[in-house]
Protein backbone atom coordinates (compact mmCIF):
# COMPACT_ATOMS: atom_id res chain seq x y z
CA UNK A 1 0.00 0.00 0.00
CA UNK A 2 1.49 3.44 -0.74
CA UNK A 3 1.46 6.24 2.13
CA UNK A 4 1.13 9.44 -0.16
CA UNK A 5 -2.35 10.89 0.07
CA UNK A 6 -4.61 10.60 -3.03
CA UNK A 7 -4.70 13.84 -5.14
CA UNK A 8 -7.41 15.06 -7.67
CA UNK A 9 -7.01 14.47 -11.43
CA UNK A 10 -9.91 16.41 -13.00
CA UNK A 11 -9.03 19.62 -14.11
CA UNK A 12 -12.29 21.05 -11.80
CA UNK A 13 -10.83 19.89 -8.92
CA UNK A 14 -7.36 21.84 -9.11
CA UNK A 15 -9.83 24.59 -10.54
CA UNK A 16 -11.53 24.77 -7.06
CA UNK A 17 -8.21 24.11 -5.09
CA UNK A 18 -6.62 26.85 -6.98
CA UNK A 19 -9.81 28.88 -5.92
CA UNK A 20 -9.95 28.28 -2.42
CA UNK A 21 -8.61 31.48 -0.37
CA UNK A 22 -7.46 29.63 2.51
CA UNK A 23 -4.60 27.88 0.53
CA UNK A 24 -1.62 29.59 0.34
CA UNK A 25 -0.97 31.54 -2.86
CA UNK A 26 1.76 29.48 -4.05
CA UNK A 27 -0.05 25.77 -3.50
CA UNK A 28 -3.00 27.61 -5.06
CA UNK A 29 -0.90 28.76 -8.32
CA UNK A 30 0.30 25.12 -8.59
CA UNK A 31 -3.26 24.13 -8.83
CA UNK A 32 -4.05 26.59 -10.95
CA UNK A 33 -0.99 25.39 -13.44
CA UNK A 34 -2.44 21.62 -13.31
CA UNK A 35 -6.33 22.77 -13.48
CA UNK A 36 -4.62 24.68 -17.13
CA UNK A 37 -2.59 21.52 -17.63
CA UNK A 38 -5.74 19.33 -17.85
CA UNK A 39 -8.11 21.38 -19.71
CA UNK A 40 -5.69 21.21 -22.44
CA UNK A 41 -5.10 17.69 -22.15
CA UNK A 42 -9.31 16.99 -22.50
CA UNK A 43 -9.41 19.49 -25.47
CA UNK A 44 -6.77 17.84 -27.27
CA UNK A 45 -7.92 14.46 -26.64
CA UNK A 46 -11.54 15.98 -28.01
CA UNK A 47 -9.93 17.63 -31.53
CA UNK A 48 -7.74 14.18 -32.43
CA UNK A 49 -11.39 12.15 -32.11
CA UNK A 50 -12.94 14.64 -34.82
């Protein structure tokens, strides 16, 4: 069993971590980065299926 805690993978998860005011501004930028990060990821995987 691994000890790290689970993180979130959907891009509106980081979106609402890199929301939340009580974070502080740097963990909330990385969140914002991977929120960014997996947006792209979903659009590209939606243009190659046209």
């Amino acid at each position: 069993m691994s000890d790290q805690p689970e993180y979130p993978t959907e891009p509106q998860d980081c979106r609402r971590l890199a929301e939340d005011t009580a974070q502080p501004e740097a963990e909330r930028l990385i969140w914002a980065v991977l929120a960014v990060a997996g947006e792209l990821h979903e659009l590209r995987r939606l243009l190659r299926k046209r």
